[in-house]
Protein backbone atom coordinates (compact mmCIF):
# COMPACT_ATOMS: atom_id res chain seq x y z
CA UNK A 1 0.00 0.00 0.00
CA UNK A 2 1.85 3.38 -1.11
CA UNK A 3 0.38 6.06 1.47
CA UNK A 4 2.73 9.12 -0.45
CA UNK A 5 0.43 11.36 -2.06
CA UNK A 6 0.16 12.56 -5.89
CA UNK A 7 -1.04 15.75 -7.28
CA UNK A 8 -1.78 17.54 -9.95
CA UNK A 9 1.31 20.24 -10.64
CA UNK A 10 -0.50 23.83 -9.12
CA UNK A 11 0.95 25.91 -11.99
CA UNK A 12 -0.13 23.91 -14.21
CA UNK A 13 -3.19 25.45 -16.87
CA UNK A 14 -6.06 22.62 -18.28
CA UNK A 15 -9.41 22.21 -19.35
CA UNK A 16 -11.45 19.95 -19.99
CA UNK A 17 -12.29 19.07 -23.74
CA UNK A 18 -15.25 16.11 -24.33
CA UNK A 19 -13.16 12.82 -23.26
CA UNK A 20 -9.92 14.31 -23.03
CA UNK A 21 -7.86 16.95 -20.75
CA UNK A 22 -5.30 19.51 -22.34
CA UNK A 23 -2.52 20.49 -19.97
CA UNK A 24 -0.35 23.29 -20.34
CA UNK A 25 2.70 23.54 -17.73
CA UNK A 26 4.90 26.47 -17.58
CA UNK A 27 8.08 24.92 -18.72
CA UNK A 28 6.85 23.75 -22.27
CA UNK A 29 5.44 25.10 -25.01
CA UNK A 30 3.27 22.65 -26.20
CA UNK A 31 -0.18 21.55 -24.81
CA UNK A 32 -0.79 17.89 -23.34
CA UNK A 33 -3.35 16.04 -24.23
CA UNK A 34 -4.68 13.25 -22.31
CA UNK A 35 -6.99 11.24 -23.12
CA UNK A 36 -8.53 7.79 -21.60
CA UNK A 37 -6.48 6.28 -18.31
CA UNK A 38 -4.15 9.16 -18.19
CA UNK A 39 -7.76 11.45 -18.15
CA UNK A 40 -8.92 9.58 -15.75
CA UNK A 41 -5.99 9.87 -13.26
CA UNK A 42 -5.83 13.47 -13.87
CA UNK A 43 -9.32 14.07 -12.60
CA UNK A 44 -8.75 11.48 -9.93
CA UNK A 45 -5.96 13.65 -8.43
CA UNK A 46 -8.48 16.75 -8.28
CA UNK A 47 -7.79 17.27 -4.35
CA UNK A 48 -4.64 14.58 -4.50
CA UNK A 49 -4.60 10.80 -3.93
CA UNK A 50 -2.40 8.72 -3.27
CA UNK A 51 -1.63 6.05 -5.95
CA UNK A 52 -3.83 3.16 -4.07
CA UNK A 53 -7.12 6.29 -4.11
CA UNK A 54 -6.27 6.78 -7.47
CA UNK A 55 -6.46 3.71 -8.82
CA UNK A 56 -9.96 2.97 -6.71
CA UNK A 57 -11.17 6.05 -8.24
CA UNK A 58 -10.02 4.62 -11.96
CA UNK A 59 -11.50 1.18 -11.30
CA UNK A 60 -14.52 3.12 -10.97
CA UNK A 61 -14.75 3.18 -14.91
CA UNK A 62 -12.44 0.72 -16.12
CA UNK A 63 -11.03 -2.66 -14.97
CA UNK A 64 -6.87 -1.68 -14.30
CA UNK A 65 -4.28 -3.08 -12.00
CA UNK A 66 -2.48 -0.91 -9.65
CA UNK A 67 0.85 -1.62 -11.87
CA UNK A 68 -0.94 0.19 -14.70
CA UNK A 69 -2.07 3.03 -12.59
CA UNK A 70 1.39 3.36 -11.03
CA UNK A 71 3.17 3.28 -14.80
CA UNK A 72 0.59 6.14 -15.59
CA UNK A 73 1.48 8.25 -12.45
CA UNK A 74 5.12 7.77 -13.35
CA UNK A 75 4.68 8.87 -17.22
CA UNK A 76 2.63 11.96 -16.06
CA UNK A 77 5.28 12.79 -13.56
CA UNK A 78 8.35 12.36 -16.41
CA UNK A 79 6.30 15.04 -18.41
CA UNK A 80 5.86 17.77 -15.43
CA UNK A 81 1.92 17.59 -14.66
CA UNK A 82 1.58 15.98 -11.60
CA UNK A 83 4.17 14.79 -8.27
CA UNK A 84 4.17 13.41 -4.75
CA UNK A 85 4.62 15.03 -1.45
């Protein structure tokens, strides 16, 4: 059970667009778009989860292990839109 908690990065800008959220953080120039899982752990992480909540949250709508949720929370943290603490 991972108890450290994720959350979205404060400065960064996003909106919601049908299925999909575009992200814009400070340090790039071009938009993010996510779309499915990643979607869903962004709006999962609204007021911060840890990785265990989040993946409750995502089970919610789709059948995914915790490994998949924890690769997804890894790839969104390699690109600057969300961290732990």
């Amino acid at each position: 059970m991972t108890h450290m908690r994720w959350h979205r990065v404060s400065t960064a800008l996003w909106r919601s667009v049908l299925d999909e959220v575009v992200v814009l953080v400070p340090d790039s120039r071009e938009p993010v778009v996510l779309g499915g899982l990643s979607a869903a752990v962004w709006h999962a992480l609204a007021d911060g989860a840890t990785a265990d909540q989040v993946a409750q949250s995502v089970r919610r709508i789709a059948p995914v292990s915790q490994d998949v949720v924890d690769g997804t929370l890894d790839a969104m943290s390699a690109r600057g839109l969300v961290g732990q603490g």
